[in-house]
N, C-alpha and C. Protein backbone atom coordinates (compact mmCIF):
# COMPACT_ATOMS: atom_id res chain seq x y z
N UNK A 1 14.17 -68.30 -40.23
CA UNK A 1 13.49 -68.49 -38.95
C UNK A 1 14.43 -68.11 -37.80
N UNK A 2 15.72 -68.84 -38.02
CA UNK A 2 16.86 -68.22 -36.79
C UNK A 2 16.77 -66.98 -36.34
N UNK A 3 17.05 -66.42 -37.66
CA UNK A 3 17.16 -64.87 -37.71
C UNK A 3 16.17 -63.74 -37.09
N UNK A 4 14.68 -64.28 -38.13
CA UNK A 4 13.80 -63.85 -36.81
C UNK A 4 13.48 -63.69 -35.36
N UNK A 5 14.09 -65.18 -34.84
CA UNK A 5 14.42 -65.50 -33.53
C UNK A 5 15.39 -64.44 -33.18
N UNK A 6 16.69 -64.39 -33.63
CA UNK A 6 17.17 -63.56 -32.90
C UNK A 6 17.36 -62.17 -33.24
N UNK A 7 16.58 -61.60 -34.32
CA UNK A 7 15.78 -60.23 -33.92
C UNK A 7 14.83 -59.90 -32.98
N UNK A 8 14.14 -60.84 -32.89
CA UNK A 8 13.11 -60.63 -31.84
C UNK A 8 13.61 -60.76 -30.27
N UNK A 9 14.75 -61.52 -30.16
CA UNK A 9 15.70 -61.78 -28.70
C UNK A 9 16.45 -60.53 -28.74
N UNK A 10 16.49 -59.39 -29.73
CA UNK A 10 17.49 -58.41 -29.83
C UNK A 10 16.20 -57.39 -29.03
N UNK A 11 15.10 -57.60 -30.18
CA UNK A 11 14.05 -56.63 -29.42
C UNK A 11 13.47 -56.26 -27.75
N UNK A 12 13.81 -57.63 -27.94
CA UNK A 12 12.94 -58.23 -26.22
C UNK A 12 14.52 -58.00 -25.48
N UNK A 13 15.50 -57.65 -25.90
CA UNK A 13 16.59 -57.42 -24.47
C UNK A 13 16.31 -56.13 -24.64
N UNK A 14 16.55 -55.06 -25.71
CA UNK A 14 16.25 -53.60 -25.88
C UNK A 14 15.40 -53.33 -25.33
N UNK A 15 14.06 -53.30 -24.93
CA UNK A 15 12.90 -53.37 -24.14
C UNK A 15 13.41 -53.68 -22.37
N UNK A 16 13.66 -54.56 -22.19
CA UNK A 16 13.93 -54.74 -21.21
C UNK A 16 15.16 -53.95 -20.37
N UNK A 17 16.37 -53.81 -21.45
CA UNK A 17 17.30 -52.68 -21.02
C UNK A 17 16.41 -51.05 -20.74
N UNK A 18 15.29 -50.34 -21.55
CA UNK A 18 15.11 -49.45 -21.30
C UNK A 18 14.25 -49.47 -20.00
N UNK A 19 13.59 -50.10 -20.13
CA UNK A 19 12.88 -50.76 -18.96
C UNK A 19 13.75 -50.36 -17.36
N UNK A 20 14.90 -51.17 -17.15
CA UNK A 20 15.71 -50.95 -16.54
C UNK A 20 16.52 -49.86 -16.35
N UNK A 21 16.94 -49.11 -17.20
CA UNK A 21 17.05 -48.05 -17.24
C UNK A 21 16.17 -46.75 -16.50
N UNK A 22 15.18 -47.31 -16.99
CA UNK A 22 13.73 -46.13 -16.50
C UNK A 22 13.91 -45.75 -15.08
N UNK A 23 13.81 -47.44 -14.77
CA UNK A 23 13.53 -47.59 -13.24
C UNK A 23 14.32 -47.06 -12.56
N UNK A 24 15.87 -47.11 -12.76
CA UNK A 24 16.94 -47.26 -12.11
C UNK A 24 17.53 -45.66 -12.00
N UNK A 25 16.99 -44.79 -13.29
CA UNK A 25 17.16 -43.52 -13.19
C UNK A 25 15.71 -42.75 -12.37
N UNK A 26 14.86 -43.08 -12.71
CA UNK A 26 13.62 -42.71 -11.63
C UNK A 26 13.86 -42.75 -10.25
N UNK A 27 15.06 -43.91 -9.67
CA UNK A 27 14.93 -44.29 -8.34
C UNK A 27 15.71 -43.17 -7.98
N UNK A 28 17.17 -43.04 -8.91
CA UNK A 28 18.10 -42.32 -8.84
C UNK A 28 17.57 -40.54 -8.11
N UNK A 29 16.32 -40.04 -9.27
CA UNK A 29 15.98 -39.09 -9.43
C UNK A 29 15.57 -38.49 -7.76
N UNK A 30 14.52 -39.73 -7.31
CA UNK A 30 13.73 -39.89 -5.99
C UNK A 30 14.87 -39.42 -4.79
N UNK A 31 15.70 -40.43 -4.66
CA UNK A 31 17.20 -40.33 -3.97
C UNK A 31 17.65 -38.79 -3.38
N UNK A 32 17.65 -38.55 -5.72
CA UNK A 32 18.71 -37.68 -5.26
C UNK A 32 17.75 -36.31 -4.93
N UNK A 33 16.74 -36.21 -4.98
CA UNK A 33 15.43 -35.12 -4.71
C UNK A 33 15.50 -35.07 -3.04
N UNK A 34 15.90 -36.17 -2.60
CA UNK A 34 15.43 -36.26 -0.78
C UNK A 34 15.95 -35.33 -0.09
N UNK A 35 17.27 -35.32 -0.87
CA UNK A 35 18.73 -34.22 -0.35
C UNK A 35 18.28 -32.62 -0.41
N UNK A 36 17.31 -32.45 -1.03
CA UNK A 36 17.64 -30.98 -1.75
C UNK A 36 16.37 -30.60 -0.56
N UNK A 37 17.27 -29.05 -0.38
CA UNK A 37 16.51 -28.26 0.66
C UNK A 37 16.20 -26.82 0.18
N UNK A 38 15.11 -26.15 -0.14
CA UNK A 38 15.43 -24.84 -0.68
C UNK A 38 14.48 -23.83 0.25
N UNK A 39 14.99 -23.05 1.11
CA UNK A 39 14.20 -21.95 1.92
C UNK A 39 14.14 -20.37 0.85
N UNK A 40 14.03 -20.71 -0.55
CA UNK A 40 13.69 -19.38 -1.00
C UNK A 40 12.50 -18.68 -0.78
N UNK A 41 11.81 -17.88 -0.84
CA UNK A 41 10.64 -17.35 -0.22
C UNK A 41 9.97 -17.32 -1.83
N UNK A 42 8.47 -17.77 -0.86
CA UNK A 42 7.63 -18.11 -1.56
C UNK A 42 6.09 -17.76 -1.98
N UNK A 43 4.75 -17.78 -2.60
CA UNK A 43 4.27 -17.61 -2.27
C UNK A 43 3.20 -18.35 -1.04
N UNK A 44 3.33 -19.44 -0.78
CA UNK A 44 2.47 -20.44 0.02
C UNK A 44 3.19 -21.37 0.70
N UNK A 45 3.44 -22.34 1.81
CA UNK A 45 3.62 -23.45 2.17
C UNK A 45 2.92 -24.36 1.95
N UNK A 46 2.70 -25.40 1.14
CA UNK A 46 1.88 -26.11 1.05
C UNK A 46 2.32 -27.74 1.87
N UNK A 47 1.38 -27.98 2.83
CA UNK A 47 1.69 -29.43 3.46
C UNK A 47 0.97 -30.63 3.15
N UNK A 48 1.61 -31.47 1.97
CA UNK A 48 0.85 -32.84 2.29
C UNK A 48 0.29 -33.63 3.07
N UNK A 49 -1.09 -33.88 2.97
CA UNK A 49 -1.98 -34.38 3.98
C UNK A 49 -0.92 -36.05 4.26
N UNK A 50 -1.68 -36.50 5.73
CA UNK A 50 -0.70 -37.49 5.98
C UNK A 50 -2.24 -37.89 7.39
N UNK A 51 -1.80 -39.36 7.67
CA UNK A 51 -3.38 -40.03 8.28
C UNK A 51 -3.36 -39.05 10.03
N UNK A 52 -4.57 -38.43 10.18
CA UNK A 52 -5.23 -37.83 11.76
C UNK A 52 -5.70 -38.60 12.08
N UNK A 53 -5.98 -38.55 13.56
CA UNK A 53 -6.84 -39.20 13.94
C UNK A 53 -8.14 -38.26 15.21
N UNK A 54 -8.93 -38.13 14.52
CA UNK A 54 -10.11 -37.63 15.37
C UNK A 54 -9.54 -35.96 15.40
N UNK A 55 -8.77 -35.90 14.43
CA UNK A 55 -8.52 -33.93 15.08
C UNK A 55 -7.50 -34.13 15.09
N UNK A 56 -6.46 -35.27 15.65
CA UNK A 56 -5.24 -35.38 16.36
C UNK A 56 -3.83 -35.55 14.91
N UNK A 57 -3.71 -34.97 14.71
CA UNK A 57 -2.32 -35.50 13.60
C UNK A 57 -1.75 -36.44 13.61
N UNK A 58 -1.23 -37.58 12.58
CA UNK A 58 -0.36 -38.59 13.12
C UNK A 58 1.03 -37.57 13.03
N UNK A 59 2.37 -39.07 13.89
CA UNK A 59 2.90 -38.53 13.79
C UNK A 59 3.96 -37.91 12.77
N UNK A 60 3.52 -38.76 11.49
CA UNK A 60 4.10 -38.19 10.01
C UNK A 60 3.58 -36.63 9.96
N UNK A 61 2.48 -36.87 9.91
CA UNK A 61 1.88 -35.21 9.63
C UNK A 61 2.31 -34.32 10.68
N UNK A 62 2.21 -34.62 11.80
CA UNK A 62 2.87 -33.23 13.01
C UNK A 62 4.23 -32.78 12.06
N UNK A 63 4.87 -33.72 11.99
CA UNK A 63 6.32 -33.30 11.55
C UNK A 63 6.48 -32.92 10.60
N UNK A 64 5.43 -32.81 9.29
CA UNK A 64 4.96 -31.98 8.39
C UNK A 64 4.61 -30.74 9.14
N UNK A 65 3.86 -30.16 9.92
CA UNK A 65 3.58 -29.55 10.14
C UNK A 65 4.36 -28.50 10.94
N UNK A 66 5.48 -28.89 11.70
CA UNK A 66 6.23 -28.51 12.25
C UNK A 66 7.32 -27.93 11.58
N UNK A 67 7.63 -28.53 10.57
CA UNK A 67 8.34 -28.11 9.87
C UNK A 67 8.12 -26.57 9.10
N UNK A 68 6.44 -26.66 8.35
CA UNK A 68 5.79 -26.03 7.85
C UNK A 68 5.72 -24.56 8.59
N UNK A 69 5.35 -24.68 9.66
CA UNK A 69 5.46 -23.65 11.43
C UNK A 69 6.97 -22.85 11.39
N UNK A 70 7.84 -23.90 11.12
CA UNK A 70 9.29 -23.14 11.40
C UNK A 70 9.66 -22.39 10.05
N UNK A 71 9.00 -23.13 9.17
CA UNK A 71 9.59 -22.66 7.83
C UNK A 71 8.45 -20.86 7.94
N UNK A 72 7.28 -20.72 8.19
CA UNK A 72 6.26 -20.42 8.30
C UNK A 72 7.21 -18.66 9.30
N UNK A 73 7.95 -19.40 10.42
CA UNK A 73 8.13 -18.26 11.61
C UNK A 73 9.27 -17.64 10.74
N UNK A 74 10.13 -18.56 9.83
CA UNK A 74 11.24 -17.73 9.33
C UNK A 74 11.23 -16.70 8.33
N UNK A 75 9.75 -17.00 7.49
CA UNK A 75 9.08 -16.09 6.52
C UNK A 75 9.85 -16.57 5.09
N UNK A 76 9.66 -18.12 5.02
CA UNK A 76 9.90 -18.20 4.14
C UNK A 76 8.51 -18.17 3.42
N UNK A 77 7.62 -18.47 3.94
CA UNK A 77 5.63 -17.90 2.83
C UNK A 77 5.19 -17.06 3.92
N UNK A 78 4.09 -16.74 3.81
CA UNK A 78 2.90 -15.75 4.52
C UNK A 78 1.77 -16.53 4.69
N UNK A 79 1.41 -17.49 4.05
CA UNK A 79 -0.11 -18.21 3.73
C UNK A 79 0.68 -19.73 3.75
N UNK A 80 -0.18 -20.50 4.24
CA UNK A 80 -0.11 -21.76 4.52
C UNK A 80 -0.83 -22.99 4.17
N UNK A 81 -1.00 -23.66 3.15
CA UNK A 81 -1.73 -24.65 2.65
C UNK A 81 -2.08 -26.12 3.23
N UNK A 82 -2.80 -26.46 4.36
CA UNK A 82 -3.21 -27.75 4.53
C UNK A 82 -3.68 -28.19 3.89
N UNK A 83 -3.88 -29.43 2.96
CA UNK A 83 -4.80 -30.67 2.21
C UNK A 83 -4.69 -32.36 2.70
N UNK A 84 -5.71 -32.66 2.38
CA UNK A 84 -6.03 -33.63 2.92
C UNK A 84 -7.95 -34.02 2.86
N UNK A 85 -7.90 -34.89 2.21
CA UNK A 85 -9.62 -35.57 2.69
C UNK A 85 -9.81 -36.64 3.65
N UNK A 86 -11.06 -37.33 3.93
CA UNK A 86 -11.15 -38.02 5.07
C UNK A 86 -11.35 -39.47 5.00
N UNK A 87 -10.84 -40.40 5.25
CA UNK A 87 -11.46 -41.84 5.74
C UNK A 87 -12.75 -42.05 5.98
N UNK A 88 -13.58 -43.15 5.42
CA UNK A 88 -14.70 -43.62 5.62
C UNK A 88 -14.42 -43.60 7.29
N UNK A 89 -16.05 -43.19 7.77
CA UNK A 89 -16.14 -42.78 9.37
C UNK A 89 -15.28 -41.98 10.20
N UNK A 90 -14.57 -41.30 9.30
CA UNK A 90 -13.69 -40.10 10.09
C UNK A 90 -14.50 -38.62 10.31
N UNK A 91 -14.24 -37.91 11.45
CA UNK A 91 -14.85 -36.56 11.99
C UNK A 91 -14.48 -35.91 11.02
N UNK A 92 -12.65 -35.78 11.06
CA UNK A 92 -12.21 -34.30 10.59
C UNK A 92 -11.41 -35.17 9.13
N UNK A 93 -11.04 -34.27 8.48
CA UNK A 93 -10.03 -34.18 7.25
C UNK A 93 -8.58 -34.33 7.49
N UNK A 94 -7.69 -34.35 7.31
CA UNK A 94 -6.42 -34.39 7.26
C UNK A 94 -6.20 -32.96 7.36
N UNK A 95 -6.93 -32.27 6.34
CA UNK A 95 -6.89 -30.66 6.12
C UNK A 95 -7.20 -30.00 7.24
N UNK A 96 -8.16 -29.98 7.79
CA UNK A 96 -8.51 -29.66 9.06
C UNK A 96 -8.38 -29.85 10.35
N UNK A 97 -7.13 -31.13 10.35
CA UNK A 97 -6.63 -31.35 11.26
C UNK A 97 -5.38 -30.92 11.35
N UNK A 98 -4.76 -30.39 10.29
CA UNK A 98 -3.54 -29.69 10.24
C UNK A 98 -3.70 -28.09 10.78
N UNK A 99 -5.12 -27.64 9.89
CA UNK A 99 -4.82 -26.12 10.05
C UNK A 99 -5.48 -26.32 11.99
N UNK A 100 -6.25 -26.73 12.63
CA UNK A 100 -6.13 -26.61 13.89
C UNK A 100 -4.81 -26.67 14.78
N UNK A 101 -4.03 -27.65 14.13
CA UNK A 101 -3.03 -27.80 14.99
C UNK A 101 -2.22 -26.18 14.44
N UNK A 102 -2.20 -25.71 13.33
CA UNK A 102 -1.39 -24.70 13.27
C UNK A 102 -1.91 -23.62 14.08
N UNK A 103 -3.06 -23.74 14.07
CA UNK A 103 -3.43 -22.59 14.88
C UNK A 103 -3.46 -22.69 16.52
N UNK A 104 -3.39 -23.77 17.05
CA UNK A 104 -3.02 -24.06 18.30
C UNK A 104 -1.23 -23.80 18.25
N UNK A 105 -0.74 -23.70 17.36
CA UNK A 105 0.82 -23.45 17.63
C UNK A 105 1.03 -21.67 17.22
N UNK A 106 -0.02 -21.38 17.14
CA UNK A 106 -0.07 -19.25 16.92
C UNK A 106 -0.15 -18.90 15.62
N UNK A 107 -0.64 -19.20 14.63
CA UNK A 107 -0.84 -19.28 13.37
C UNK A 107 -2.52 -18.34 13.01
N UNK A 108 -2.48 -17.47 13.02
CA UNK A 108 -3.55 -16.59 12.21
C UNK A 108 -4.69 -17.36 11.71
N UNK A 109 -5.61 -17.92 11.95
CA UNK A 109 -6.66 -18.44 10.71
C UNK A 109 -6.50 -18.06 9.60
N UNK A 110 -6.86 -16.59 9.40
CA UNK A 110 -7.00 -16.25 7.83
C UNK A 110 -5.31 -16.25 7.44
N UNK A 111 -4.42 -16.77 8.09
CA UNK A 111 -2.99 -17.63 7.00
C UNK A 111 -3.19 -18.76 6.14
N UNK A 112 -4.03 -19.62 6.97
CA UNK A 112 -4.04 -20.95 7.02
C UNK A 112 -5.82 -21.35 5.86
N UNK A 113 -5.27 -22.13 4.53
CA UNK A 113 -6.22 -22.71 3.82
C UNK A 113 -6.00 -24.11 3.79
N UNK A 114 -7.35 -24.77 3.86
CA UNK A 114 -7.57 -25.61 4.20
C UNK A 114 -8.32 -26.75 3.27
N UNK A 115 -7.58 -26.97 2.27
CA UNK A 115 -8.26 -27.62 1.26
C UNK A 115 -8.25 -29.08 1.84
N UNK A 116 -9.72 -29.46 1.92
CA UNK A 116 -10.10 -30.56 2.25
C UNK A 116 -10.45 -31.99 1.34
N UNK A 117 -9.55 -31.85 0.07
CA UNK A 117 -10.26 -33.15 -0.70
C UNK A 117 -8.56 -33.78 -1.11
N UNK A 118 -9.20 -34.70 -1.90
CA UNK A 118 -7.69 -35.07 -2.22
C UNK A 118 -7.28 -36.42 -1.11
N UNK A 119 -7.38 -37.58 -1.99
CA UNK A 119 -6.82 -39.01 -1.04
C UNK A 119 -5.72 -39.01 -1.58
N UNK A 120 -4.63 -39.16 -2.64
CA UNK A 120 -3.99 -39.40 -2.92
C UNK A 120 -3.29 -37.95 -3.70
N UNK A 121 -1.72 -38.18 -3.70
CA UNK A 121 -0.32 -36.68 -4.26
C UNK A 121 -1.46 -35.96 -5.14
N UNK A 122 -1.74 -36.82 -6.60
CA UNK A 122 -2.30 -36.10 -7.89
C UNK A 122 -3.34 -35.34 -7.83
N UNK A 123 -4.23 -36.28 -6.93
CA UNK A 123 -5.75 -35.40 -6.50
C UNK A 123 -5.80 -34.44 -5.83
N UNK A 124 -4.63 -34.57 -4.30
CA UNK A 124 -4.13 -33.26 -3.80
C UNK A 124 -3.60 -31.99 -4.70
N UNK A 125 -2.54 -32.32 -5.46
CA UNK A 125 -1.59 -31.31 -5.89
C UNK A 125 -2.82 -30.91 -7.08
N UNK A 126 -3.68 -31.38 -7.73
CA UNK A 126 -5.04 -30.73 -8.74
C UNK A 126 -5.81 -29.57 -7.76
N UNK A 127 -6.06 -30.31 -6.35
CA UNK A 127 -7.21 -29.53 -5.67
C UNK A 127 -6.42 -27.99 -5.43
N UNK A 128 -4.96 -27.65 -4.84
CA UNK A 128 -4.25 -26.98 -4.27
C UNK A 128 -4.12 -25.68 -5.41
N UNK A 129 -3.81 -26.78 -6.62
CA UNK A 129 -3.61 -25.93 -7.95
C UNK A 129 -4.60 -25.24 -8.40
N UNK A 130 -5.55 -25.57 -8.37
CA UNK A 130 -7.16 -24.65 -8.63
C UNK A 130 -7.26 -23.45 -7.79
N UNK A 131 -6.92 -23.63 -6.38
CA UNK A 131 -6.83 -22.30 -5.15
C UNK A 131 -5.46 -21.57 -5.21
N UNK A 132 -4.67 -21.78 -5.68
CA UNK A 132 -3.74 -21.41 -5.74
C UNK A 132 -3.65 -20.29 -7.60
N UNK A 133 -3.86 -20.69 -8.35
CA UNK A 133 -4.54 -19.90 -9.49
C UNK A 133 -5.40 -19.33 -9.36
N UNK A 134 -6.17 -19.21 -8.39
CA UNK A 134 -7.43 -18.40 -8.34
C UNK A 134 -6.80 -16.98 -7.34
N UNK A 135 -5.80 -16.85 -6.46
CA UNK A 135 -5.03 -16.27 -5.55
C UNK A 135 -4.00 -15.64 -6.24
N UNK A 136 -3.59 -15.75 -7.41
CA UNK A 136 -2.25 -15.57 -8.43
C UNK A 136 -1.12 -15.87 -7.99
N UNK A 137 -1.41 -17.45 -7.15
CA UNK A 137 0.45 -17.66 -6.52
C UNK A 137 1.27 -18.58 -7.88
N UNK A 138 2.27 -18.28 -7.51
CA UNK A 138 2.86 -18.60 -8.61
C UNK A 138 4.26 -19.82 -7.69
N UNK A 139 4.54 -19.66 -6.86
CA UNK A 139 5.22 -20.08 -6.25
C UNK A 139 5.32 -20.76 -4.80
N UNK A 140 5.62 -22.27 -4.80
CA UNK A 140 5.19 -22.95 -3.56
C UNK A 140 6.43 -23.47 -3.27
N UNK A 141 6.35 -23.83 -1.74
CA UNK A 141 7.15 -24.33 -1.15
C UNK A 141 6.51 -25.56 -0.21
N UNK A 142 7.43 -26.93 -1.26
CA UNK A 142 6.78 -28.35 -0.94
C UNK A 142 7.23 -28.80 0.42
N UNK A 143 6.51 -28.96 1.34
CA UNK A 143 6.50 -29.37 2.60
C UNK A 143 6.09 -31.30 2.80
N UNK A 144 6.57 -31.84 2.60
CA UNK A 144 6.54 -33.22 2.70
C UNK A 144 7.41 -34.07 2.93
N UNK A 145 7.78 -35.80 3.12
CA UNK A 145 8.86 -36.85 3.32
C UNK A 145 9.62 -36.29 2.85
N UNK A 146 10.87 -36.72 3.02
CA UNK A 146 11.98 -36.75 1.91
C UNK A 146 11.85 -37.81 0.39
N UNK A 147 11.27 -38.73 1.00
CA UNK A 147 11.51 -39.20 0.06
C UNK A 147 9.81 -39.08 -1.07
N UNK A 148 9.16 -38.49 -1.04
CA UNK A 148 7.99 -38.30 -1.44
C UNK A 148 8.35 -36.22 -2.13
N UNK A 149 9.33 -36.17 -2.23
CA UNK A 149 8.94 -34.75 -2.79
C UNK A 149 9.53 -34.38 -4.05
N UNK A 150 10.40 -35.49 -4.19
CA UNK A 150 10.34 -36.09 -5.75
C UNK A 150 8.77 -35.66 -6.37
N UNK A 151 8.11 -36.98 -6.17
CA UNK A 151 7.04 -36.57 -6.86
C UNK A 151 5.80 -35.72 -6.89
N UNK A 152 6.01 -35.37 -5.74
CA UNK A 152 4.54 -34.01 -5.34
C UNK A 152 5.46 -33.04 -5.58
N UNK A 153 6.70 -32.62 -5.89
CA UNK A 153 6.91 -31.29 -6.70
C UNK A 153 7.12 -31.32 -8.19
N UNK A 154 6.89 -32.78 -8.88
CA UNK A 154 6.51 -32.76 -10.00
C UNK A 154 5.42 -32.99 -10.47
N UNK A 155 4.29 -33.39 -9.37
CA UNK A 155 2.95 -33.51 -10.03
C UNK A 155 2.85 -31.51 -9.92
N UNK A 156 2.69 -30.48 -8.79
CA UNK A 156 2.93 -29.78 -8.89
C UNK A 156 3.61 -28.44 -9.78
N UNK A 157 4.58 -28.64 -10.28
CA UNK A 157 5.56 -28.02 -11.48
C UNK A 157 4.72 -28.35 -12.86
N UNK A 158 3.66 -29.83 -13.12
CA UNK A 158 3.03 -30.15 -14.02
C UNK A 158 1.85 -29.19 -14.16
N UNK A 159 1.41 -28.22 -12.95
CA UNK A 159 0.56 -27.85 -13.00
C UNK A 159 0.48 -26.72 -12.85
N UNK A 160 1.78 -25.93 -13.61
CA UNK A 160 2.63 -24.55 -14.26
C UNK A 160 2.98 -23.69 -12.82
N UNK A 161 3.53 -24.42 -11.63
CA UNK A 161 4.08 -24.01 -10.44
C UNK A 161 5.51 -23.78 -10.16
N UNK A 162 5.89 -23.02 -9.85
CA UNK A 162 7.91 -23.15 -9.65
C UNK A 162 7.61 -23.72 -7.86
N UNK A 163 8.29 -24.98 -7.63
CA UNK A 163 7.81 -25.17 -6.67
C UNK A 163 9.24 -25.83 -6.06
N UNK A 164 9.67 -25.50 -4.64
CA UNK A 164 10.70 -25.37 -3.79
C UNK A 164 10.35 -26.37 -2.99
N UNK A 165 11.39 -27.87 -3.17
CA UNK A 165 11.20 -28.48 -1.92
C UNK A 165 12.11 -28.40 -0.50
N UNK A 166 11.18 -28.53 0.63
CA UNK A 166 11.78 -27.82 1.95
C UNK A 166 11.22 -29.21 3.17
N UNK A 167 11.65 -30.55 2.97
CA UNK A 167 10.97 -31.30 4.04
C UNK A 167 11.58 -31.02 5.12
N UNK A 168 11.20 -32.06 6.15
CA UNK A 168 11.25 -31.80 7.59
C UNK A 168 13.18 -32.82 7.05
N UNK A 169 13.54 -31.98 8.39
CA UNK A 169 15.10 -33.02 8.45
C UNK A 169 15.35 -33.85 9.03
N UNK A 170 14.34 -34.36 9.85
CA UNK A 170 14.61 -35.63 10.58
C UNK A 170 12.99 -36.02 10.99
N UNK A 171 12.78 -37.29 11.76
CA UNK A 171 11.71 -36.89 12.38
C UNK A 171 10.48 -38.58 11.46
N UNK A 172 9.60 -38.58 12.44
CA UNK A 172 8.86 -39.68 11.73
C UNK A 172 8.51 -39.90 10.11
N UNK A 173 9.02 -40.47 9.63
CA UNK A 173 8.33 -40.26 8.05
C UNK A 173 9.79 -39.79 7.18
N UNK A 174 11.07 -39.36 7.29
CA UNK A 174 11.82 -38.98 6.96
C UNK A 174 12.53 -39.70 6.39
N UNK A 175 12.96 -41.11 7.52
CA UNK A 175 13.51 -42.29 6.94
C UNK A 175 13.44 -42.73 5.28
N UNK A 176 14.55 -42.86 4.78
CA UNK A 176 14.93 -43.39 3.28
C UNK A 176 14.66 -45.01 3.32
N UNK A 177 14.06 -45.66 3.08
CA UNK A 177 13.39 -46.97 3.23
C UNK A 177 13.56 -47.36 1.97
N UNK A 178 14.47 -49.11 1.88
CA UNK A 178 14.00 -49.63 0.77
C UNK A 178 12.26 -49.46 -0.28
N UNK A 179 11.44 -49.60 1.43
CA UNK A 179 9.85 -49.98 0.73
C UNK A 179 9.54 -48.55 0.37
N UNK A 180 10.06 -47.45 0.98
CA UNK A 180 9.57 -45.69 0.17
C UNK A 180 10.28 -46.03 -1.21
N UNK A 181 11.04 -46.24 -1.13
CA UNK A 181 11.91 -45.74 -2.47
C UNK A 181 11.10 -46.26 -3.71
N UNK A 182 10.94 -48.03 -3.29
CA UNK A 182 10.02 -49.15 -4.64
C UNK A 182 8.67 -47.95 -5.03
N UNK A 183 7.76 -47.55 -4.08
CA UNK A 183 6.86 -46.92 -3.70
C UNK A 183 6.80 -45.57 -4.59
N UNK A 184 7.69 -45.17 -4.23
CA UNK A 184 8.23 -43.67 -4.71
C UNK A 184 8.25 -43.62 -6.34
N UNK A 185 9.26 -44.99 -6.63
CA UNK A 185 9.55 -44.75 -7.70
C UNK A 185 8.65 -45.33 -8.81
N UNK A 186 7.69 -46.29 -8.19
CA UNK A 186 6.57 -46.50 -9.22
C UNK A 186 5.75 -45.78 -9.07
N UNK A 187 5.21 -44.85 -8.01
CA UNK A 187 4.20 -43.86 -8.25
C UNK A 187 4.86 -42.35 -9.02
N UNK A 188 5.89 -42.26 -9.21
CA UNK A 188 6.80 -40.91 -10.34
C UNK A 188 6.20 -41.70 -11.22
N UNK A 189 7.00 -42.80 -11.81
CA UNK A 189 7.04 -43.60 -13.15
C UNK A 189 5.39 -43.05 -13.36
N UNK A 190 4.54 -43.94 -12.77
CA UNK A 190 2.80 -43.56 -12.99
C UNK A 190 2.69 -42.58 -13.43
N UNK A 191 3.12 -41.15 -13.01
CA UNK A 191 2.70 -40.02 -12.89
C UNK A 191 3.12 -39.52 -14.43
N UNK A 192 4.51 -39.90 -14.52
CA UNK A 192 5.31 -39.21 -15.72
C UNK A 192 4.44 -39.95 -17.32
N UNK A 193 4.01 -41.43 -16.87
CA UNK A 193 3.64 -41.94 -18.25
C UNK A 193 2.27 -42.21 -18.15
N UNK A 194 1.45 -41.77 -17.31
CA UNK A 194 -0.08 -42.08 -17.26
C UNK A 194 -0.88 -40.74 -16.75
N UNK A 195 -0.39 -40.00 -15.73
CA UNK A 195 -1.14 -38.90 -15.32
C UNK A 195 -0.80 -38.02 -15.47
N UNK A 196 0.34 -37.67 -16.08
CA UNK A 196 0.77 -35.80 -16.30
C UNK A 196 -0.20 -35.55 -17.44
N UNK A 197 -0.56 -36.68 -18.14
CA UNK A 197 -1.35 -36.22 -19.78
C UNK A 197 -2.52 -35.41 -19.35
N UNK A 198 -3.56 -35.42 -17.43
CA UNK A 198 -4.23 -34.74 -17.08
C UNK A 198 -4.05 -33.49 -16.33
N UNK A 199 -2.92 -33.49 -16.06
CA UNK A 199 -1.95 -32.00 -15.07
C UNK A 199 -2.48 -30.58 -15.51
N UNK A 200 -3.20 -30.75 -16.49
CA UNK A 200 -3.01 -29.24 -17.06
C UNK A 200 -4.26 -28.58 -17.25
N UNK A 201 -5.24 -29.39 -16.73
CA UNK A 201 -6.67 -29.01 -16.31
C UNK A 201 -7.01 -27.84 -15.39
């Protein structure tokens, strides 16, 4: 009976060490993803939707967007990806509130696509991936937080993309936050052991 006992206290710390482990290298991963900047040229900019209001961008998303604009003037893409869907009783999309503002900053319409669905990274980075295979891009450049591009360039890459992250360098939304990081690193974890098994749709 001892013995059992303390096989099973051997099991239940092993479990709990990998456990810990998981987490602690996932957070690591998030961290060390925030740092990395890559302006290789691409085929698309793609910008994570982030909350508008009435048309108006918040100010997480401007600075997505701004970023997107500069990266956009330096030629690191040609074509420009807004996504984003809408809030119960909202006018516009996230999507459509981005590509206006790009085009109020001198941006071509026919640059600028405007995929409008997608509440959440997975549902976005599925919708983007469908228009983006249909176009033969093969190559994106992730426009989002720092600390969020961890995982929207791996839901992305899941969905046979070589994909370059390029966030904004300072600016609302940039901040490394205890509460991004918890955030961050249980929505990777999610992704890696519950939703990549659908990525490939």
């Amino acid at each position: 009976m001892f013995l059992g006992f303390r096989l099973l206290r051997r099991g239940l710390g092993a479990i709990v060490m990998v456990v810990v482990v998981s987490i602690g290298a996932t957070a690591a991963w998030v961290v060390g993803q925030s740092f990395r900047e890559d302006t290789t040229r691409t085929d698309a900019l793609v910008i994570m939707g982030a909350a508008q209001f009435n048309g108006v961008p918040s100010p997480v998303l401007r600075t997505r967007l701004d970023r997107a604009y500069a990266l956009y003037r330096q030629g690191v893409a040609g074509q420009i990806v807004t996504v984003g869907g809408s809030q119960p009783g909202d006018v516009f999309t996230e999507a459509t509130s981005g590509r206006l503002y790009l085009q109020h900053l001198g941006v071509p319409r026919d640059r600028i696509t405007a995929v409008r669905t997608g509440t959440d990274t997975f549902n976005s980075a599925a919708a983007i991936a469908r228009i983006a295979r249909a176009r033969g891009w093969r190559s994106i450049t992730m426009v989002t937080d720092r600390m969020h591009e961890a995982r929207a360039t791996a839901m992305m890459a899941s969905f046979g993309f070589t994909v370059h992250p390029a966030p904004p360098p300072a600016g609302p939304g940039s901040s490394r936050t205890p509460d991004y990081l918890v955030r961050e690193t249980g929505g990777l974890l999610y992704f890696w052991l519950v939703q990549q098994h659908g990525s490939t749709a």
